[in-house]
Each structure stands twice: as C-alpha cells, then as structure tokens.
PDB file of N, CA and C in Angstrom:
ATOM      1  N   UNK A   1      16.015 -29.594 -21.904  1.00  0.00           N
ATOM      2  CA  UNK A   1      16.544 -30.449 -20.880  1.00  0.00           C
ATOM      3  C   UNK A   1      18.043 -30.184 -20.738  1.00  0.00           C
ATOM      4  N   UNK A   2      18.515 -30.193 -19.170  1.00  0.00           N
ATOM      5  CA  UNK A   2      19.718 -30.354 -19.519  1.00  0.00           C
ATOM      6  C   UNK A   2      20.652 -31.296 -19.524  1.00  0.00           C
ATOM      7  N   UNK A   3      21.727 -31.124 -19.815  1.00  0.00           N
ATOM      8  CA  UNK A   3      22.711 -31.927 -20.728  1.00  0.00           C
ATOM      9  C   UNK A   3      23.383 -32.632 -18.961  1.00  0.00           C
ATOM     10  N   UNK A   4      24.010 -33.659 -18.697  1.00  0.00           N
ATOM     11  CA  UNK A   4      24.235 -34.448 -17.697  1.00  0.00           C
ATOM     12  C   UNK A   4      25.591 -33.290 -17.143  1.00  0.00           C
ATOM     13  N   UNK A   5      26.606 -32.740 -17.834  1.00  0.00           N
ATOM     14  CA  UNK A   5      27.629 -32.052 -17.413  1.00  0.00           C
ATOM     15  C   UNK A   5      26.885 -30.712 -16.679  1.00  0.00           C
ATOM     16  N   UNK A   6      25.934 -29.818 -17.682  1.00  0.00           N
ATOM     17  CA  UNK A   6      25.368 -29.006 -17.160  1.00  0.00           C
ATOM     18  C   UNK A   6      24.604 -29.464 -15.594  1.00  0.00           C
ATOM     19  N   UNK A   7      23.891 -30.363 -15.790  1.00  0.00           N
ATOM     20  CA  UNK A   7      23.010 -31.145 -14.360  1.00  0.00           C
ATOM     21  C   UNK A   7      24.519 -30.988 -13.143  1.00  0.00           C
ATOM     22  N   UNK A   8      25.280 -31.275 -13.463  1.00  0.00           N
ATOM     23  CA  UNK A   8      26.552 -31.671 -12.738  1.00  0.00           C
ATOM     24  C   UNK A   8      26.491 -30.526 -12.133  1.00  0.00           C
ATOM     25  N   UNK A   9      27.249 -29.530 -12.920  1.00  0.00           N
ATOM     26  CA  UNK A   9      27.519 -28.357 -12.636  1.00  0.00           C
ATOM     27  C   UNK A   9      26.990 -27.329 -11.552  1.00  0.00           C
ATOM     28  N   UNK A  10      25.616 -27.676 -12.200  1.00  0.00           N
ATOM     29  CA  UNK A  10      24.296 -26.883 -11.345  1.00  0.00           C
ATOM     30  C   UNK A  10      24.287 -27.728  -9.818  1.00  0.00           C
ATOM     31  N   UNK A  11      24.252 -29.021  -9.276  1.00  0.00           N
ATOM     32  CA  UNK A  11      24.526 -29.581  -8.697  1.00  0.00           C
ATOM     33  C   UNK A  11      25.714 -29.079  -7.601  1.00  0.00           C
ATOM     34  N   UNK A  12      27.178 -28.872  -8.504  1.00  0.00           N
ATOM     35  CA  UNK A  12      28.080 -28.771  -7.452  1.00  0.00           C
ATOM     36  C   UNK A  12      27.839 -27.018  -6.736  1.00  0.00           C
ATOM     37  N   UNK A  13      27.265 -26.224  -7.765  1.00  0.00           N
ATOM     38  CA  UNK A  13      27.454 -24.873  -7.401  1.00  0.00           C
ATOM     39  C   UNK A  13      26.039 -24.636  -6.426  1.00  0.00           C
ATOM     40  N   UNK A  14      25.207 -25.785  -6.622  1.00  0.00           N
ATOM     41  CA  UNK A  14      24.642 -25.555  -4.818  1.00  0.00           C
ATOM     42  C   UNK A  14      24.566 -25.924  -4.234  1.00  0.00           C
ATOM     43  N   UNK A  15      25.998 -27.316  -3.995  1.00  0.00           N
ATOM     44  CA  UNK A  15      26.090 -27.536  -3.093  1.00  0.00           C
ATOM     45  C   UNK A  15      27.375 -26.228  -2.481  1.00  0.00           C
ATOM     46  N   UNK A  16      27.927 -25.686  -3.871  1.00  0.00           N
ATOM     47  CA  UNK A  16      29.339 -24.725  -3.171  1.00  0.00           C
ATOM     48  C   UNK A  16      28.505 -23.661  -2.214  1.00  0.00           C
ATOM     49  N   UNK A  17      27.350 -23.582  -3.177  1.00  0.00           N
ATOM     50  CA  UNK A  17      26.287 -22.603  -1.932  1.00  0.00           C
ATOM     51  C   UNK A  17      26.344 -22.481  -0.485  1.00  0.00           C
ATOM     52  N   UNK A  18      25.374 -23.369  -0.618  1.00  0.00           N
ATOM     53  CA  UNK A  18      24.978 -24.234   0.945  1.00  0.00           C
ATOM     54  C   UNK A  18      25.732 -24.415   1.373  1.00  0.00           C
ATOM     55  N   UNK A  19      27.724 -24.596   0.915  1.00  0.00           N
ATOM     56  CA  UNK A  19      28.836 -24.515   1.723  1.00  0.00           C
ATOM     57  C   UNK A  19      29.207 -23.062   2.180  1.00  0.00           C
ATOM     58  N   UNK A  20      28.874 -22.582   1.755  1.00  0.00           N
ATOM     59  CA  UNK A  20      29.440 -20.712   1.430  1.00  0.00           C
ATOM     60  C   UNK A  20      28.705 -20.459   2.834  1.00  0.00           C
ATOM     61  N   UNK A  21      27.357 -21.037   3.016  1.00  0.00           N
ATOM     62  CA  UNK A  21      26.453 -20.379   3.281  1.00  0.00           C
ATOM     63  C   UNK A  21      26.659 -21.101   5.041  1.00  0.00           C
ATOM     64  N   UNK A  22      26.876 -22.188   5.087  1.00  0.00           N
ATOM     65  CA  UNK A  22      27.195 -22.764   6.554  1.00  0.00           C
ATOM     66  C   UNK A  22      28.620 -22.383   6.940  1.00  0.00           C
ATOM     67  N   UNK A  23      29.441 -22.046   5.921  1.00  0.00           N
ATOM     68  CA  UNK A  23      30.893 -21.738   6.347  1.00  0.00           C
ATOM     69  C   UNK A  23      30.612 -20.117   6.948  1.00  0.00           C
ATOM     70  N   UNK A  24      29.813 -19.358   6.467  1.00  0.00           N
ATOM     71  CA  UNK A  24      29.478 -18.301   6.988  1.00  0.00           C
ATOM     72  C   UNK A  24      28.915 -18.099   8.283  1.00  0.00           C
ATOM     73  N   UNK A  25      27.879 -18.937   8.488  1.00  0.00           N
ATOM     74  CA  UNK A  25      27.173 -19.338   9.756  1.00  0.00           C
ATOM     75  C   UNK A  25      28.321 -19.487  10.637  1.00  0.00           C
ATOM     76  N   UNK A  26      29.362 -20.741  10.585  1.00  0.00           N
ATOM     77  CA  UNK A  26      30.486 -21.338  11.544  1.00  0.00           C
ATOM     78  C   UNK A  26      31.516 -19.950  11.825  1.00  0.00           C
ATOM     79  N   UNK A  27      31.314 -19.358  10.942  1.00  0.00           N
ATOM     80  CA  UNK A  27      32.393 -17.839  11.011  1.00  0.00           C
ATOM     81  C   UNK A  27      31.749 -17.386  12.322  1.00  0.00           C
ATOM     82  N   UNK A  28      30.380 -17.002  11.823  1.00  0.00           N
ATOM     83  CA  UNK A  28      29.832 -16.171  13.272  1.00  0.00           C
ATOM     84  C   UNK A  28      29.599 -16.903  14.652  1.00  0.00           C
ATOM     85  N   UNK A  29      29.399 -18.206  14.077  1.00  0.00           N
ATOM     86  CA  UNK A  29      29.173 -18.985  15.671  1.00  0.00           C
ATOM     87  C   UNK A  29      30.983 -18.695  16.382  1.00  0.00           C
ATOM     88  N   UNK A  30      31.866 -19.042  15.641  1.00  0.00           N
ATOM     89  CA  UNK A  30      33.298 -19.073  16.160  1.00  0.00           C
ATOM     90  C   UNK A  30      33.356 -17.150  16.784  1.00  0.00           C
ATOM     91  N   UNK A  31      33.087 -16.518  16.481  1.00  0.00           N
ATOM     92  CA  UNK A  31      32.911 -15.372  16.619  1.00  0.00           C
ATOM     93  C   UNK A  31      32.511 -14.758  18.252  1.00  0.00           C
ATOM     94  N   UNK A  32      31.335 -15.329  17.647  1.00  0.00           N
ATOM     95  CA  UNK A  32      30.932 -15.351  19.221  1.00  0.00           C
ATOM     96  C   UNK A  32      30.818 -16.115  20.298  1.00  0.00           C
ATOM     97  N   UNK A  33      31.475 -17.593  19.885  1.00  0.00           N
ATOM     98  CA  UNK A  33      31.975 -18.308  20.769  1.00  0.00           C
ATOM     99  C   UNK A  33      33.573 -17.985  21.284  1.00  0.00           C
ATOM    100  N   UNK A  34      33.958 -16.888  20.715  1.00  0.00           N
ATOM    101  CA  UNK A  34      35.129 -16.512  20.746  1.00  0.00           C
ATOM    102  C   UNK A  34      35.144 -14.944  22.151  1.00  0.00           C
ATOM    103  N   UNK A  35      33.628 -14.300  21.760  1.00  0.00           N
ATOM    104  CA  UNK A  35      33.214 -13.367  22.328  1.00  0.00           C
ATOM    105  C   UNK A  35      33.228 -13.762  23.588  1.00  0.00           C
ATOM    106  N   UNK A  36      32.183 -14.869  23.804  1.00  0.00           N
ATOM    107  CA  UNK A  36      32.040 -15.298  25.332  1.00  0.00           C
ATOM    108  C   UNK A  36      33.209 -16.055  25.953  1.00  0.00           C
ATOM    109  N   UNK A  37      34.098 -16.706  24.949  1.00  0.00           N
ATOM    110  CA  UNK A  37      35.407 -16.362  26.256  1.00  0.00           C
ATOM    111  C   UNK A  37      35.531 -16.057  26.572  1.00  0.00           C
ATOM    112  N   UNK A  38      36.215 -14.246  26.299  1.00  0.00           N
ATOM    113  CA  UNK A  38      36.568 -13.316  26.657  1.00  0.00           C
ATOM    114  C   UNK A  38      35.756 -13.130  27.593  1.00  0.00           C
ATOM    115  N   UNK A  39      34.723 -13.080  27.752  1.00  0.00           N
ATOM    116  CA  UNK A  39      33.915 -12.032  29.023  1.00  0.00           C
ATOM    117  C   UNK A  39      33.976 -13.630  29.905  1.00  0.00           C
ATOM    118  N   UNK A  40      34.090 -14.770  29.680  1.00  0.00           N
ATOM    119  CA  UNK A  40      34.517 -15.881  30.606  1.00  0.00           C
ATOM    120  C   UNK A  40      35.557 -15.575  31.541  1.00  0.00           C
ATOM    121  N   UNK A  41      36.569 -15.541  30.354  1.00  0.00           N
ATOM    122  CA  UNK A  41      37.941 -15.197  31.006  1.00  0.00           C
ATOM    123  C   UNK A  41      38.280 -13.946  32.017  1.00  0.00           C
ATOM    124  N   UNK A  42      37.400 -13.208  31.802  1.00  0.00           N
ATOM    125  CA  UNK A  42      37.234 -11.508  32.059  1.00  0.00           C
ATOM    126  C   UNK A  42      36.532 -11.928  33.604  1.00  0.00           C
ATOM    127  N   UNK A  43      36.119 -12.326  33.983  1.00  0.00           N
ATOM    128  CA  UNK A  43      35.000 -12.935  35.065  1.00  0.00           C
ATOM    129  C   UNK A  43      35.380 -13.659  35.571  1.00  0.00           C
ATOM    130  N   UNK A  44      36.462 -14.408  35.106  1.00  0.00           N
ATOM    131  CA  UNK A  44      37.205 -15.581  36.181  1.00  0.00           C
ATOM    132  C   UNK A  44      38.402 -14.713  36.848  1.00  0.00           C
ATOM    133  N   UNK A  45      39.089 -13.879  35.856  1.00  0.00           N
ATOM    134  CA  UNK A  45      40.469 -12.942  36.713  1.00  0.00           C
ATOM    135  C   UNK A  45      39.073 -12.120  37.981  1.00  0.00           C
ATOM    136  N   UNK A  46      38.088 -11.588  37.437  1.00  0.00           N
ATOM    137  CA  UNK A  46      37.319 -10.896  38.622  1.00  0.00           C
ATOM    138  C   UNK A  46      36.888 -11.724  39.626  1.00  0.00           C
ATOM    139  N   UNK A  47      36.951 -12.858  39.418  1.00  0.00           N
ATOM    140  CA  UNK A  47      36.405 -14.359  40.885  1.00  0.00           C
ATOM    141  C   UNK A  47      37.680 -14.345  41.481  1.00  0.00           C
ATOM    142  N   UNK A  48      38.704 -14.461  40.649  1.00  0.00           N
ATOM    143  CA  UNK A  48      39.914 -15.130  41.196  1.00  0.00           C
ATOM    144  C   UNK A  48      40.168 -13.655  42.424  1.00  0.00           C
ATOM    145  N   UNK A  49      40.202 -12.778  41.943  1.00  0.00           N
ATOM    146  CA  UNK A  49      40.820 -11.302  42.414  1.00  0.00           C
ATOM    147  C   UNK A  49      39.749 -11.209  43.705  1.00  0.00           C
ATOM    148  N   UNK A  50      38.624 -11.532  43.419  1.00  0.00           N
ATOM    149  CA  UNK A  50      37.460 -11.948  44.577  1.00  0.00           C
ATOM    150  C   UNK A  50      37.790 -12.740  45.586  1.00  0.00           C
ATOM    151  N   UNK A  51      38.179 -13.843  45.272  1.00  0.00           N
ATOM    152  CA  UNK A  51      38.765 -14.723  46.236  1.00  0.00           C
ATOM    153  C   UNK A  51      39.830 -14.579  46.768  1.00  0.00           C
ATOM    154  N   UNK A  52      40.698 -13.703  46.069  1.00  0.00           N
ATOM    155  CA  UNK A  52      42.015 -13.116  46.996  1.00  0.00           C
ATOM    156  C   UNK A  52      41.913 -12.217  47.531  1.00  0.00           C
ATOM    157  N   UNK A  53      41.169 -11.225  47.542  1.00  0.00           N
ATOM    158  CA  UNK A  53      40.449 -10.185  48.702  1.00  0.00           C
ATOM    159  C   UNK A  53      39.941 -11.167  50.116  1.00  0.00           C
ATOM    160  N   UNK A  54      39.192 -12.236  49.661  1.00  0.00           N
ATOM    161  CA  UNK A  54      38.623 -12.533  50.957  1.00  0.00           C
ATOM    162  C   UNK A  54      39.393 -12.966  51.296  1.00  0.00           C
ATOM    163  N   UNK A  55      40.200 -14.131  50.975  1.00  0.00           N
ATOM    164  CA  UNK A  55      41.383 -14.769  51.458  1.00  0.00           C
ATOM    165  C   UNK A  55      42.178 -14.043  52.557  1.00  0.00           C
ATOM    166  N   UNK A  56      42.726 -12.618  52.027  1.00  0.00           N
ATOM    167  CA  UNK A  56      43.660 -11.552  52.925  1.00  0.00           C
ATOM    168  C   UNK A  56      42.511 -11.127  53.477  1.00  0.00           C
ATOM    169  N   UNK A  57      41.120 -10.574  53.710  1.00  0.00           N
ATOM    170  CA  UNK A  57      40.156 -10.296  54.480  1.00  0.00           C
ATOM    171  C   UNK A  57      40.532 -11.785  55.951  1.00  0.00           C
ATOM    172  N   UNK A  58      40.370 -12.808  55.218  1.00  0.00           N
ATOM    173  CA  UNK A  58      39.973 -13.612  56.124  1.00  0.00           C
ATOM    174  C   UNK A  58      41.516 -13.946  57.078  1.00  0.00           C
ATOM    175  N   UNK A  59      42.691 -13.606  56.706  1.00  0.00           N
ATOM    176  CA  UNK A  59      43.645 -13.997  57.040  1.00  0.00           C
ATOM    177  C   UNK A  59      43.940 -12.618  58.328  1.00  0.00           C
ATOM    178  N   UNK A  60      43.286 -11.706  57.736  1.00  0.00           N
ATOM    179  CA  UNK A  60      43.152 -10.397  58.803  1.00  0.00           C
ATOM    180  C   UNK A  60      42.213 -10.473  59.948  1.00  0.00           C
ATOM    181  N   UNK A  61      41.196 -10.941  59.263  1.00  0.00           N
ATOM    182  CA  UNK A  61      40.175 -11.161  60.925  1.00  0.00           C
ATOM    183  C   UNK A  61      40.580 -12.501  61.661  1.00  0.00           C
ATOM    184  N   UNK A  62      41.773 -13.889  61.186  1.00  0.00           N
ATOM    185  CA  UNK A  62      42.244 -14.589  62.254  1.00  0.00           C
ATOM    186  C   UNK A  62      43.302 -13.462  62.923  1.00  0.00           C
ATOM    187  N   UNK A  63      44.175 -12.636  62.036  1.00  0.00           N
ATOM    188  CA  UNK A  63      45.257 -12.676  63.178  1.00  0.00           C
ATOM    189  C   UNK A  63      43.872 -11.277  64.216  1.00  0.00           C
ATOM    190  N   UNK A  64      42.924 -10.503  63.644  1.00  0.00           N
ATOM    191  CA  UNK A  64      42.652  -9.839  64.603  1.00  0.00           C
ATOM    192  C   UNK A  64      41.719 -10.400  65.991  1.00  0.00           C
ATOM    193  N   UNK A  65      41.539 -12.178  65.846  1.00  0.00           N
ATOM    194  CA  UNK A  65      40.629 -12.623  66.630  1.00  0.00           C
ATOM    195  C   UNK A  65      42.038 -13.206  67.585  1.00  0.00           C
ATOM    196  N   UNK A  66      42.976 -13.018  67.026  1.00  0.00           N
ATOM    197  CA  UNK A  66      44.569 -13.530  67.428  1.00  0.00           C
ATOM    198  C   UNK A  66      44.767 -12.762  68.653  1.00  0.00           C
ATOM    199  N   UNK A  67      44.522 -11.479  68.284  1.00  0.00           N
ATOM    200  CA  UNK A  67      44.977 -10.494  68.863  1.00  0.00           C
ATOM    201  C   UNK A  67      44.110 -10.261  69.930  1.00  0.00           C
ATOM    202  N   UNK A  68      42.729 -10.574  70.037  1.00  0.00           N
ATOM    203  CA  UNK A  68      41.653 -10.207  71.155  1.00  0.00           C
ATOM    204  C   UNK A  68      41.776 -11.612  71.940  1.00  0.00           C
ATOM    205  N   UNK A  69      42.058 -12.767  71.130  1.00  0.00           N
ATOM    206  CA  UNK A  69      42.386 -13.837  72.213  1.00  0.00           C
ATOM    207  C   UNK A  69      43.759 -13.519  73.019  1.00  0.00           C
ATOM    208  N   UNK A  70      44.860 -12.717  72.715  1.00  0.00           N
ATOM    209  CA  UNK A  70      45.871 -12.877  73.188  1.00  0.00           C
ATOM    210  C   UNK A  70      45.348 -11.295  74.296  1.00  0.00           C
ATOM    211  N   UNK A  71      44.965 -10.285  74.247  1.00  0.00           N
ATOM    212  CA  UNK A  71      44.582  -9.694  75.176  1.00  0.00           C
ATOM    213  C   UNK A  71      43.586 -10.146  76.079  1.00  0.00           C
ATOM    214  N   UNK A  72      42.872 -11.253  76.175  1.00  0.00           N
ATOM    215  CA  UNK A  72      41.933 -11.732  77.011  1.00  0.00           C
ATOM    216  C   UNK A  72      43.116 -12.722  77.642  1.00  0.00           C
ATOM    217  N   UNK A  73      43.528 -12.896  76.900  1.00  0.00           N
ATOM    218  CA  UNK A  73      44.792 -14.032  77.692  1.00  0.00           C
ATOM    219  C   UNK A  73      45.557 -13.200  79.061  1.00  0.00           C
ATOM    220  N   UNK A  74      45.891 -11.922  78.422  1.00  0.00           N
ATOM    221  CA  UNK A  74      46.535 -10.989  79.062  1.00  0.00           C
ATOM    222  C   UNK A  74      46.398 -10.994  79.948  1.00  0.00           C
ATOM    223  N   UNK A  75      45.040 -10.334  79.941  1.00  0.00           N
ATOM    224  CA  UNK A  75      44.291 -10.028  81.081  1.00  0.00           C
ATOM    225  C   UNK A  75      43.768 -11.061  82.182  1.00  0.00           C
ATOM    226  N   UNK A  76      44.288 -11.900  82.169  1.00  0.00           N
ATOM    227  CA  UNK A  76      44.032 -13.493  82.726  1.00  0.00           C
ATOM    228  C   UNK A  76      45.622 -13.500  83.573  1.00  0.00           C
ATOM    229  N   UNK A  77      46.797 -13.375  82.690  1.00  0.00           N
ATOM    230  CA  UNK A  77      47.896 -13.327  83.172  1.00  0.00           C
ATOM    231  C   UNK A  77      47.647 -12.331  84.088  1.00  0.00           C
ATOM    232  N   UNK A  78      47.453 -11.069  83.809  1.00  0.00           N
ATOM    233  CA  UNK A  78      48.005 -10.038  84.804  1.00  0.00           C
ATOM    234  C   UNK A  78      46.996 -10.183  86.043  1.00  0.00           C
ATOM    235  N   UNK A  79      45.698 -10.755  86.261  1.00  0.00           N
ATOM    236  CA  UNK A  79      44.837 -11.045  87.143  1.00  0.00           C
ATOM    237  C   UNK A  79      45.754 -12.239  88.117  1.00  0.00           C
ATOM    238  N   UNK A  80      46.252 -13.237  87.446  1.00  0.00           N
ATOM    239  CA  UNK A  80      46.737 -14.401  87.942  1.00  0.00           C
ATOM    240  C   UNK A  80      48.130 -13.403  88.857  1.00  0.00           C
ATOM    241  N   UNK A  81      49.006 -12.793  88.515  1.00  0.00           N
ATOM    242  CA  UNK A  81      49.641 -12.153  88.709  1.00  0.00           C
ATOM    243  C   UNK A  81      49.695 -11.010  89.910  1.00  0.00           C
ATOM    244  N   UNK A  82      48.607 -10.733  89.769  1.00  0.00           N
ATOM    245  CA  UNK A  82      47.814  -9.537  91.244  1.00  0.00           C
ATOM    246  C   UNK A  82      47.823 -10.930  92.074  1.00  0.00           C
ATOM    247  N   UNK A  83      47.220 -11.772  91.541  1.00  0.00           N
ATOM    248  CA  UNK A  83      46.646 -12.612  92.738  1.00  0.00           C
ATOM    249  C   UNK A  83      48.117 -13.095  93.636  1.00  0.00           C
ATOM    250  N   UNK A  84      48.843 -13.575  92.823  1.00  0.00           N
ATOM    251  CA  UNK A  84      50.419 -14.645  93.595  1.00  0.00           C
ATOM    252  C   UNK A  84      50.998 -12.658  94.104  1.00  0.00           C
ATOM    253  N   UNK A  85      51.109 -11.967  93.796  1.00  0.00           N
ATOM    254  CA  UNK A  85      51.462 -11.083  94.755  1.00  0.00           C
ATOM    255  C   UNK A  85      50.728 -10.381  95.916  1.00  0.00           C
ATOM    256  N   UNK A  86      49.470 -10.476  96.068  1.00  0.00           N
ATOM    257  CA  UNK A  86      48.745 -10.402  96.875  1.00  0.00           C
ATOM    258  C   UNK A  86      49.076 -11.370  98.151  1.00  0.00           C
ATOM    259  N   UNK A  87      49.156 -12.645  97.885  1.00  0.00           N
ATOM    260  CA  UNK A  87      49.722 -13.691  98.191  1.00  0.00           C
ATOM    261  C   UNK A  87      51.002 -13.933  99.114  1.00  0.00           C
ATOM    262  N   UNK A  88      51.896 -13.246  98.007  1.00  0.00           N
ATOM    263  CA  UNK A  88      53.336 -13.253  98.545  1.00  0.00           C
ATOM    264  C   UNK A  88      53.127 -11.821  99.438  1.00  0.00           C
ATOM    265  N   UNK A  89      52.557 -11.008  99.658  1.00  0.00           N
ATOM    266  CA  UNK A  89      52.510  -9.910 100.142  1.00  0.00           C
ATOM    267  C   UNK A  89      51.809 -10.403 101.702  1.00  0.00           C
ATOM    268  N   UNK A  90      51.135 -11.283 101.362  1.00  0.00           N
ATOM    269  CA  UNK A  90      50.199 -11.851 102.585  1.00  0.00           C
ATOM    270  C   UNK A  90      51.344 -12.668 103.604  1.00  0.00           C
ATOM    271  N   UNK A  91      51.839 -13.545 102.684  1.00  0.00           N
ATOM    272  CA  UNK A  91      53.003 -14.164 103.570  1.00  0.00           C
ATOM    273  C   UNK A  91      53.865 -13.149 104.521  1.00  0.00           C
ATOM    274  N   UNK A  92      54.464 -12.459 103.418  1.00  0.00           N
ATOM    275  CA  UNK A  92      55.590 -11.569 104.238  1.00  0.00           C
ATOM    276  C   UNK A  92      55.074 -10.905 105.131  1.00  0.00           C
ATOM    277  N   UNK A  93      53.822 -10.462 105.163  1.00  0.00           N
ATOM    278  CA  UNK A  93      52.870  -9.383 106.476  1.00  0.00           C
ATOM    279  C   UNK A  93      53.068 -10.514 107.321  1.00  0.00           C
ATOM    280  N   UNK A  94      53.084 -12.120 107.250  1.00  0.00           N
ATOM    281  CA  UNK A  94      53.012 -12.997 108.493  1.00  0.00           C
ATOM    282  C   UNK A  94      54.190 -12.958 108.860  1.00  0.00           C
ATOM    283  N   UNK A  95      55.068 -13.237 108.001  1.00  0.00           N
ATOM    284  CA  UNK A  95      56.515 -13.423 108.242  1.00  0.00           C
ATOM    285  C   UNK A  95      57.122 -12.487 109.589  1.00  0.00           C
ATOM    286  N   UNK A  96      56.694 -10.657 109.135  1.00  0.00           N
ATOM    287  CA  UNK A  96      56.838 -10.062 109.688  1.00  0.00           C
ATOM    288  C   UNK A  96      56.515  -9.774 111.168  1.00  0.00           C
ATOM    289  N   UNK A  97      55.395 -10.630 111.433  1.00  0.00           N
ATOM    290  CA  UNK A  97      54.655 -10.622 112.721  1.00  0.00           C
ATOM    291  C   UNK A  97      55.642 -11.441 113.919  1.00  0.00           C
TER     292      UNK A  97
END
C-alpha cells in the first residue's frame, strides 16, 4: 500500500500530466487560431483592395455617364442653336423685303 505522501505525489504528477497535456493542446489551438488570422487578415486587405477598385471603377463610369449626358446635352444646345438662327435668318430675309 502506499504511504499517504507517496498517494500525494502520484496524485500531483497526474494531475502535472493532464496539465502538460492540455497546455499542449492550448499551444496548438493558439497556433492555429493564430494561423487563421493571418489568412483573415490576408482576405480583408484583398476585400478592402476589392472595394477600392470598384469604388474608382464606379467613380469612372459616373463621370463617363457625365460625359454622354453632357454630349446629349450638346447636342440639344447646338440643335436649339440652328433653330434661333434659322429664325433670326428668317427675320432678316423679311426685314429685307
């Protein structure tokens, strides 16, 4: 039988075990909870860099819808423009009469 110090002993060294043995476990979980940051972090600069492509994508197709509204505009002016000289051209042919 053993002696109550020995019982002790045997006692603490498995529980130092079973500590050894979960402190080892927590090593690798931290490990690779450490891993999947990284490829977190790695994947958010690639979203972010994603979203700033479209951003300047999208800031390019307003000014280029900018640009086809302002030539349809144009072309509205310079129509309006034929027309009042057509106009004034019409007068002065009366004027002239």
């Amino acid at each position: 039988m053993l002696s109550k110090t020995d019982a002790y002993f045997l006692e603490i060294k498995q529980r130092l075990n079973a500590l050894l043995i979960e402190s080892e476990s927590l090593k690798n979980e931290l490990e690779t909870l450490r891993n999947d940051k990284k490829e977190l972090e790695k994947k958010l600069v690639e979203k972010e860099q994603t979203i700033e492509n479209l951003k300047e994508k999208n800031k390019i197709s307003k000014i280029a819808v900018g640009i086809q509204l302002s030539k349809q505009d144009l072309n509205l002016v310079k129509k309006e423009i034929d027309q009042q000289i057509r106009e004034i051209d019409e007068c002065i042919r009366l004027l002239n009469q």
